[in-house]
C-alpha atoms as a PDB file:
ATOM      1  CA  UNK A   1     -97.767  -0.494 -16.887  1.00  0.00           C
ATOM      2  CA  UNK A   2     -95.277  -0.267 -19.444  1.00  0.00           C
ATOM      3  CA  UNK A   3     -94.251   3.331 -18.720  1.00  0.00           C
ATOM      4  CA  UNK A   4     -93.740   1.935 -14.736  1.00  0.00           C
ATOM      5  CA  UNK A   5     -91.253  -1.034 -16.507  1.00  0.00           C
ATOM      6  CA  UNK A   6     -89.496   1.655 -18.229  1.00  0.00           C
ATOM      7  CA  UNK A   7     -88.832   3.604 -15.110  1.00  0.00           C
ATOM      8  CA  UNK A   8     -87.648   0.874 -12.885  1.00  0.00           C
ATOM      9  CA  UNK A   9     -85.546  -0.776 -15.884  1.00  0.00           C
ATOM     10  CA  UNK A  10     -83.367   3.157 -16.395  1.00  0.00           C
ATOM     11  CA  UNK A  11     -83.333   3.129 -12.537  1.00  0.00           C
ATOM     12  CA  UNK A  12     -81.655  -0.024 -12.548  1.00  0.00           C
ATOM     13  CA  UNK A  13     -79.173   1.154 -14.764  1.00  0.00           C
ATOM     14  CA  UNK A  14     -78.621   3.424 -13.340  1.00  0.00           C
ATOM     15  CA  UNK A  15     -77.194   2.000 -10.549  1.00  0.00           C
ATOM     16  CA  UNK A  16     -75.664  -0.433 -11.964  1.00  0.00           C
ATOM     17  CA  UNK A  17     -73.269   2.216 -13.867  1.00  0.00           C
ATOM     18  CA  UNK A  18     -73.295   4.355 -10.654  1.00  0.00           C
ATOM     19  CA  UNK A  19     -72.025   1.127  -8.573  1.00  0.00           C
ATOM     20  CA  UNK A  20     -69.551   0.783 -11.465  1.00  0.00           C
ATOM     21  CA  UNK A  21     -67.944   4.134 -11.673  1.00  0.00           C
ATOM     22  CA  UNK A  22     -67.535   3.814  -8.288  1.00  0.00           C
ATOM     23  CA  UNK A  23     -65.820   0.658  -8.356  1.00  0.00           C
ATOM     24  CA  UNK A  24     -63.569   1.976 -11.067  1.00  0.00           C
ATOM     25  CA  UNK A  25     -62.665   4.919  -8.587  1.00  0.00           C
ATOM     26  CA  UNK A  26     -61.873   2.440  -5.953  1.00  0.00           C
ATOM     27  CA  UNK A  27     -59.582   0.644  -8.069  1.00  0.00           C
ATOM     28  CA  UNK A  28     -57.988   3.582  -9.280  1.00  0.00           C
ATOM     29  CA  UNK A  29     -56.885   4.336  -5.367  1.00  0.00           C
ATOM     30  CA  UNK A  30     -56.268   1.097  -4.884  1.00  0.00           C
ATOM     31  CA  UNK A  31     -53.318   1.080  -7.727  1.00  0.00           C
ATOM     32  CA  UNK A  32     -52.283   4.352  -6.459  1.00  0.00           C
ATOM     33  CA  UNK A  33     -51.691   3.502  -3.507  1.00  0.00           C
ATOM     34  CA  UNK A  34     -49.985   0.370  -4.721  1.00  0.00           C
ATOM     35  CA  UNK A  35     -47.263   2.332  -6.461  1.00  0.00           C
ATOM     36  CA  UNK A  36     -46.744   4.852  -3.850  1.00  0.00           C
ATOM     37  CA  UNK A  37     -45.943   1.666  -1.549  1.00  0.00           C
ATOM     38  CA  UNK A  38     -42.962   0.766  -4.618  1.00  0.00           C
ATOM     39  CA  UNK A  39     -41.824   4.059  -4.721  1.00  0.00           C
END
């Protein structure tokens, strides 16, 4: 039981950083895009 916990608590995290590098990348293209509207 405990080793199950384990292995759905790191898969959480998992995702959770995965969904949160890929927010950072879409806000990264977001101000990008931003400044080449400026410019």
């Amino acid at each position: 039981m405990d080793g199950l916990d384990l292995h759905c608590c790191t898969n959480s995290f998992s995702s959770l950083s995965f969904a949160a590098s890929i927010f950072a990348l879409l806000s990264k293209i977001e101000r990008e895009m931003k400044l080449k509207e400026i410019s």
